[in-house]
Structure formats: C-alpha cells, structure tokens
C-alpha atoms as a PDB file:
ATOM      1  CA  UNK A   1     116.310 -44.284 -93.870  1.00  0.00           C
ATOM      2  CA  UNK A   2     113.695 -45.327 -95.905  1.00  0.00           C
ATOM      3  CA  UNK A   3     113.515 -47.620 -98.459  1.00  0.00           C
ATOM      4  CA  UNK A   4     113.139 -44.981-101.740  1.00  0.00           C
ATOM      5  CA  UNK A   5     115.590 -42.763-100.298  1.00  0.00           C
ATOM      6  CA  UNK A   6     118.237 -45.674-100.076  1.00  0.00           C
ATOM      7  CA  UNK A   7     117.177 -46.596-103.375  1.00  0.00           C
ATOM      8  CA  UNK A   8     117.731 -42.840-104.373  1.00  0.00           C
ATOM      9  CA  UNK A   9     121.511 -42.633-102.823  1.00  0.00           C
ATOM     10  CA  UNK A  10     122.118 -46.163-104.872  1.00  0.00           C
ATOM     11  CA  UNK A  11     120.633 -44.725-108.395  1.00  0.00           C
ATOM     12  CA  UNK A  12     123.124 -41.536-107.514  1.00  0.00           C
ATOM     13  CA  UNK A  13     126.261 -43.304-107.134  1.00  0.00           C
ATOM     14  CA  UNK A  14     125.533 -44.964-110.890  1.00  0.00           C
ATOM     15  CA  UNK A  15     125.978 -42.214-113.239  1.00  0.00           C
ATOM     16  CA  UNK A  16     129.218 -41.894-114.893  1.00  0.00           C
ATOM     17  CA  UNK A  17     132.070 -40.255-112.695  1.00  0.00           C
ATOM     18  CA  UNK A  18     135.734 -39.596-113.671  1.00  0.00           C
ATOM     19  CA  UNK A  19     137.464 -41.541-111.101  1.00  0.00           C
ATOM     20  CA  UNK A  20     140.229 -39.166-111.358  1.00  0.00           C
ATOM     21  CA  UNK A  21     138.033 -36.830-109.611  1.00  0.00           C
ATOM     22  CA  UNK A  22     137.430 -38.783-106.363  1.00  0.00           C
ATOM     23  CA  UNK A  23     139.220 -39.283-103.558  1.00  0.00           C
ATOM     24  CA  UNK A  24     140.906 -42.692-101.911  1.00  0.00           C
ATOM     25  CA  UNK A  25     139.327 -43.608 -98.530  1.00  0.00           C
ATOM     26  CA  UNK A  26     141.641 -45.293 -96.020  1.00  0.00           C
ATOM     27  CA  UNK A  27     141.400 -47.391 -92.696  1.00  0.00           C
ATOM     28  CA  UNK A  28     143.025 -45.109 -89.529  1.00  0.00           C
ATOM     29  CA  UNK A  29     146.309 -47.859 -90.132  1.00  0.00           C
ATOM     30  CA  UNK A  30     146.124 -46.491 -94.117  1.00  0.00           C
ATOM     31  CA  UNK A  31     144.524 -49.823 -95.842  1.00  0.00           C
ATOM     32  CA  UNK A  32     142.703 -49.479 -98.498  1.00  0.00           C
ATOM     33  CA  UNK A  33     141.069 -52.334 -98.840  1.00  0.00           C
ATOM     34  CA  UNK A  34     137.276 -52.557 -96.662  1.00  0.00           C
ATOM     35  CA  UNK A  35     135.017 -55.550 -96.729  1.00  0.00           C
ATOM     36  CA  UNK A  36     131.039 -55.498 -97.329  1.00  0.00           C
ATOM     37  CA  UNK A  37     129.330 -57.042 -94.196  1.00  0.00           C
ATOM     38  CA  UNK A  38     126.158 -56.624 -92.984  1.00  0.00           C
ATOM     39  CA  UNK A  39     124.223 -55.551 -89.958  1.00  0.00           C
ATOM     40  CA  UNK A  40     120.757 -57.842 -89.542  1.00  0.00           C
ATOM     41  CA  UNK A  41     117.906 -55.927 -87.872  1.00  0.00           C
ATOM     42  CA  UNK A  42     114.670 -57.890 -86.659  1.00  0.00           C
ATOM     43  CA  UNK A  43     111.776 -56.363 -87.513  1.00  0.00           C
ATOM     44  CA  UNK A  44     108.037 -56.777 -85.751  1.00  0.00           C
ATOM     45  CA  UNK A  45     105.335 -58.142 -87.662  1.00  0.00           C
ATOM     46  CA  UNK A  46     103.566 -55.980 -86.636  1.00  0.00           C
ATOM     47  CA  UNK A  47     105.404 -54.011 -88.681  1.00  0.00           C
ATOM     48  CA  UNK A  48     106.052 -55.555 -91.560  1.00  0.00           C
ATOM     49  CA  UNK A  49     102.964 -56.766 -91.976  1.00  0.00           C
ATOM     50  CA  UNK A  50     103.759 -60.220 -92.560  1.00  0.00           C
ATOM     51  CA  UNK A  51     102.542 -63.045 -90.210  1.00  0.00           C
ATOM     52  CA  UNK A  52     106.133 -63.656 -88.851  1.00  0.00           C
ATOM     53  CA  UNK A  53     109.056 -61.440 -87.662  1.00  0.00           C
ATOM     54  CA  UNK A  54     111.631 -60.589 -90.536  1.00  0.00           C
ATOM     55  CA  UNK A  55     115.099 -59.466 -91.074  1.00  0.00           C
ATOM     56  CA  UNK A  56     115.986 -56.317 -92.905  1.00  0.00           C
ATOM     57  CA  UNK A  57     120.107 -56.526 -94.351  1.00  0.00           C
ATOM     58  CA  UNK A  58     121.896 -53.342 -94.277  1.00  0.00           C
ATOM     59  CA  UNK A  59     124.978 -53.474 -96.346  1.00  0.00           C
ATOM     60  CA  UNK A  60     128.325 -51.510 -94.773  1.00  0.00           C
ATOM     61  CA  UNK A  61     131.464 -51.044 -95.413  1.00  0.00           C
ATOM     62  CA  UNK A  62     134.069 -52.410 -92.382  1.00  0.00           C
ATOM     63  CA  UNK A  63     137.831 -52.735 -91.715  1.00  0.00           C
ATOM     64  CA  UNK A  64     139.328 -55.840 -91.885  1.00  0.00           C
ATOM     65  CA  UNK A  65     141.853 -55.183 -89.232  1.00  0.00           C
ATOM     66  CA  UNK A  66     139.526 -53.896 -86.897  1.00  0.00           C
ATOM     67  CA  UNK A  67     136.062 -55.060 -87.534  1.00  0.00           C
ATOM     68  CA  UNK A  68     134.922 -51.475 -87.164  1.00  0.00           C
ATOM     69  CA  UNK A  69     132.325 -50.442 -89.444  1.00  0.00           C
ATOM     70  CA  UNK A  70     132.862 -46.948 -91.324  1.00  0.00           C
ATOM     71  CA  UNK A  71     130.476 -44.361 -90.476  1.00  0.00           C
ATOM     72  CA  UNK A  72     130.028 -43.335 -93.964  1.00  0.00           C
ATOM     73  CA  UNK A  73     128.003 -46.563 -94.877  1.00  0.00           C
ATOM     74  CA  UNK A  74     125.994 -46.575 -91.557  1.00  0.00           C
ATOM     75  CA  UNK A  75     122.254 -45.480 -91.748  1.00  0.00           C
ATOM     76  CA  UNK A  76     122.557 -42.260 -89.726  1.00  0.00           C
ATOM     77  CA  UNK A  77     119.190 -43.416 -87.011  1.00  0.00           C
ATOM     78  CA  UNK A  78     121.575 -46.502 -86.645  1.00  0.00           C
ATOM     79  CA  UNK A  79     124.973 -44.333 -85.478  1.00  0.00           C
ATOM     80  CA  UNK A  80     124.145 -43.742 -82.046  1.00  0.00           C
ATOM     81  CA  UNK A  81     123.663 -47.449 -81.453  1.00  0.00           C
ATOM     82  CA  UNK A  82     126.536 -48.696 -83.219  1.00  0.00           C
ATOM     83  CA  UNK A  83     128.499 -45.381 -82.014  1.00  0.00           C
ATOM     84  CA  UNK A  84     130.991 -48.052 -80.294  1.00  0.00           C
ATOM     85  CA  UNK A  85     131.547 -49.711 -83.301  1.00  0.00           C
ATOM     86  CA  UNK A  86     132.323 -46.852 -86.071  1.00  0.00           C
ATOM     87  CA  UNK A  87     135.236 -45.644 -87.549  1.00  0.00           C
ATOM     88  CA  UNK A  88     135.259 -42.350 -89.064  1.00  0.00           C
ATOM     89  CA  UNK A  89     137.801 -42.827 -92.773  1.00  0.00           C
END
C-alpha cells in the first residue's frame, strides 16, 4: 500500500459515525478486546534513499490469546506472507 493511500483509509475512518451503526468484531474464542502491535519491515537503501537501511512500522490489530494478527488490519501485498499468521474476525 502506499503511503497516501494509507493516509487516505486513516482520514476515512475520522469523520463522524454513529457507533450504533457499526458492528462488534470478535476473536474466533468471542473476545473483544485486540491489541495494536506491529510488524517491522527492513527496507533497502537503495530504496529509501537514505545512506542506511530503515524500518517501516505497520500498525495491526492481533489477538491476545493467540498472537494471530487479524486480516482486516494487514496490508493486503503482506497477506500471503503472513498467511500463517492471520485470523479472519
């Protein structure tokens, strides 16, 4: 994903919704509570640009119980990798 388009799903999520009209998400044992972790991806400075290697953050949600990371929150390039590690909620 690239950076304006994350920034673009962020700006979305802040305009003013009537949290009666959403929906609860729950963990596959019916939690409710997730915890914000995050994956750290190197990237080439070559890349970057930058005269070292750097680390990009991606926030997620995962399940406490489980560790498993839900889907929802992954960057979909990033799924396949991580396919081991997701939990569909």
């Amino acid at each position: 994903m690239d950076p304006n388009q994350h920034q673009e799903q962020q700006g979305q999520m802040n305009m003013n919704i009537d949290l009666k009209n959403t929906t609860s998400i729950s963990t596959p044992n019916g939690g409710r509570i997730f915890q914000q972790g995050v994956i750290l991806r190197k990237v080439s400075k070559f890349v970057s640009g930058t005269s070292e290697d750097a680390v990009m953050p991606i926030p997620v949600f995962y399940d406490p119980d489980t560790n498993k990371i839900l889907k929802s929150t992954m960057p979909q390039e990033l799924r396949e990798e991580y396919k081991e590690e997701l939990i569909d909620a």
